[in-house]
Protein backbone atom coordinates (compact mmCIF):
# COMPACT_ATOMS: atom_id res chain seq x y z
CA UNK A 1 -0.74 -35.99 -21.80
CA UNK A 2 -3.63 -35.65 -19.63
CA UNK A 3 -1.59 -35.82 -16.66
CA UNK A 4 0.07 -33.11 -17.56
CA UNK A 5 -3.53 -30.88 -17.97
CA UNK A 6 -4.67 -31.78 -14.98
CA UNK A 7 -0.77 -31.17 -13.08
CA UNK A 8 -1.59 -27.81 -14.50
CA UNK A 9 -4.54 -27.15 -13.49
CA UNK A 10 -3.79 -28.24 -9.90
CA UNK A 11 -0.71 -25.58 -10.47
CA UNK A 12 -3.02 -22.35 -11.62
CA UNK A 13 -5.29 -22.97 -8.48
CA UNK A 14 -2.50 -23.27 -5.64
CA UNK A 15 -0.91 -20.37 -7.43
CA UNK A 16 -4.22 -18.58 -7.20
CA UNK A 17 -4.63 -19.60 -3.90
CA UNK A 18 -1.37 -18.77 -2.86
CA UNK A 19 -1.78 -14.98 -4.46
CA UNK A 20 -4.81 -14.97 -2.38
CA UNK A 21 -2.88 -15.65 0.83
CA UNK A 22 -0.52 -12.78 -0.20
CA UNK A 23 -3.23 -10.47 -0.15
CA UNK A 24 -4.08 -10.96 3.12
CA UNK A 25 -0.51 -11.49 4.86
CA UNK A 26 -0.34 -7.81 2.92
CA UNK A 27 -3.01 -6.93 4.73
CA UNK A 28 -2.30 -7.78 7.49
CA UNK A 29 1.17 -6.27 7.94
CA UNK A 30 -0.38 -2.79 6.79
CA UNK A 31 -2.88 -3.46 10.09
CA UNK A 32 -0.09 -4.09 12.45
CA UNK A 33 1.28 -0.71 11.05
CA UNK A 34 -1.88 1.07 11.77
CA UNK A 35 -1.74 0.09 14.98
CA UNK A 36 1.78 0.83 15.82
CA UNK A 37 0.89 4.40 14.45
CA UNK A 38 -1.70 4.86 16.98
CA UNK A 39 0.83 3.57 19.79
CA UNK A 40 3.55 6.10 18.40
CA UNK A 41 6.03 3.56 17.36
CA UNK A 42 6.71 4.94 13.68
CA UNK A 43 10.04 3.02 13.16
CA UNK A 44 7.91 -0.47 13.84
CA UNK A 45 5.31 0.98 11.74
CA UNK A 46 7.68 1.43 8.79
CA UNK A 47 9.07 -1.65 9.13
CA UNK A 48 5.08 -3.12 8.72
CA UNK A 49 4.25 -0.96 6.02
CA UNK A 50 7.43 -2.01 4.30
CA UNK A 51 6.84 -5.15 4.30
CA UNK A 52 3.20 -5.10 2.95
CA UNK A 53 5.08 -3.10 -0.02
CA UNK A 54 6.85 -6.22 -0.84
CA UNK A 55 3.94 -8.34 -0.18
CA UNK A 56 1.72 -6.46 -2.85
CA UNK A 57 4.30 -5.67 -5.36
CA UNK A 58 4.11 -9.60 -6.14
CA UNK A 59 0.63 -10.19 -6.33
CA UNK A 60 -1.82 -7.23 -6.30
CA UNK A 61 -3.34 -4.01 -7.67
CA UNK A 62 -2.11 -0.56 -8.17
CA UNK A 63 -4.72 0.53 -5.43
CA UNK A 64 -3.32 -1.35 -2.60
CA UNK A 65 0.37 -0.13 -3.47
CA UNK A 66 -1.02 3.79 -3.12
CA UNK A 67 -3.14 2.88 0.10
CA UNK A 68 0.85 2.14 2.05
CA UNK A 69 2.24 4.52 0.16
CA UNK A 70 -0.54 7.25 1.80
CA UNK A 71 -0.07 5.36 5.26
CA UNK A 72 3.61 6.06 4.70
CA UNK A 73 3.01 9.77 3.48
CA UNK A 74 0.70 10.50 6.53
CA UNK A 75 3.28 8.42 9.33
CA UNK A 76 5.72 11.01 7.73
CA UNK A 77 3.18 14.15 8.32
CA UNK A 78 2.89 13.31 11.93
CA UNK A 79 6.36 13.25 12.22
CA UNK A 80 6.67 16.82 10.37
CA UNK A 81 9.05 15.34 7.58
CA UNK A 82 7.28 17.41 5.19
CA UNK A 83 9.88 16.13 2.05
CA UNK A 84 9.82 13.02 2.75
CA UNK A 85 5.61 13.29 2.72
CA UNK A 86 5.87 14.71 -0.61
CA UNK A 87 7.62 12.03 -1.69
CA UNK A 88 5.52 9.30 -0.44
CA UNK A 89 2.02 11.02 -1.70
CA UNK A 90 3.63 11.60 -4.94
CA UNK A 91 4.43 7.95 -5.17
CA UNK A 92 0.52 7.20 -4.00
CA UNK A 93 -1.07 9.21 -6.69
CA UNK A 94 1.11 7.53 -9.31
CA UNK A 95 -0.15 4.63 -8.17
CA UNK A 96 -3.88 5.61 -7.42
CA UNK A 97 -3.90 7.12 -11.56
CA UNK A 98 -2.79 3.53 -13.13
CA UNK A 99 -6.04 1.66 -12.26
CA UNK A 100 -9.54 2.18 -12.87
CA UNK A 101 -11.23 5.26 -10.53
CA UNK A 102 -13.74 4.32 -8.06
CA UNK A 103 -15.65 6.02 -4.80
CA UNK A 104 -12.73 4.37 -2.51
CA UNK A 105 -9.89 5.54 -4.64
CA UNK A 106 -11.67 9.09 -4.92
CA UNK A 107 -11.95 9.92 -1.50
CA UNK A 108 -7.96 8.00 -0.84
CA UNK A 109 -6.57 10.31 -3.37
CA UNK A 110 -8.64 13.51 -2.24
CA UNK A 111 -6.83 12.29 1.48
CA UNK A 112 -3.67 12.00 -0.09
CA UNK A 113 -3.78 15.18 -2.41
CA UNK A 114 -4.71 17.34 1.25
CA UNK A 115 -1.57 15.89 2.99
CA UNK A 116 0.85 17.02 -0.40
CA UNK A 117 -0.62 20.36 0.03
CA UNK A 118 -0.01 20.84 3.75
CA UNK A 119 3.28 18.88 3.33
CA UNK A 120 4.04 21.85 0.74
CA UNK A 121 2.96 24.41 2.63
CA UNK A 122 4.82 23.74 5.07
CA UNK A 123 7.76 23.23 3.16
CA UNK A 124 7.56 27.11 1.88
């Protein structure tokens, strides 16, 4: 039997480990959107920020969700698909309002809840 503790135990830490890892390939993917913002090249900045989606949905917190979803809402803004911005900022603050509040997430969702507002005006 205490083989099979310590097989366990060896399991919970590559598992942790391996969560870990996630984290960062998540992060990294939303980087290589960033920059593919800045260059112009939304569809390959999708395509990153899709990804990271993925990425997080298996191993992280609420807050990292709503940080791609914003990313998303604002590549969306600069290409003046207002609806489609609504929809993606919508889908941040959902996120941002299941986790605990905190100075990051304040100023992320103040970001986000300025983009739905010009999104809507513009929509009008």
């Amino acid at each position: 039997m205490g083989d099979i503790k310590r097989a366990a135990k060896y399991y919970e830490m590559v598992v942790s480990e391996q969560l870990a890892d996630n984290v960062e390939v998540g992060r990294m993917y939303v980087l290589a959107g960033d920059v593919q913002v800045m260059r112009h090249n939304f569809d390959e900045a999708l395509k990153n920020y899709e990804i990271s989606l993925e990425i997080y949905s298996m191993s992280t917190t609420n807050e990292c969700i709503a940080d791609v979803y914003r990313k998303i809402g604002h590549l969306k803004h600069l290409q003046l698909d207002y609806e489609s911005t609504v929809f993606y900022c919508n889908k941040a603050l959902k996120n941002y309002m299941l986790q605990p509040q905190s100075d990051t997430s304040n100023s992320s969702i103040c970001l986000t809840i300025y983009m739905l507002g010009d999104a809507l005006r513009h929509l009008k």
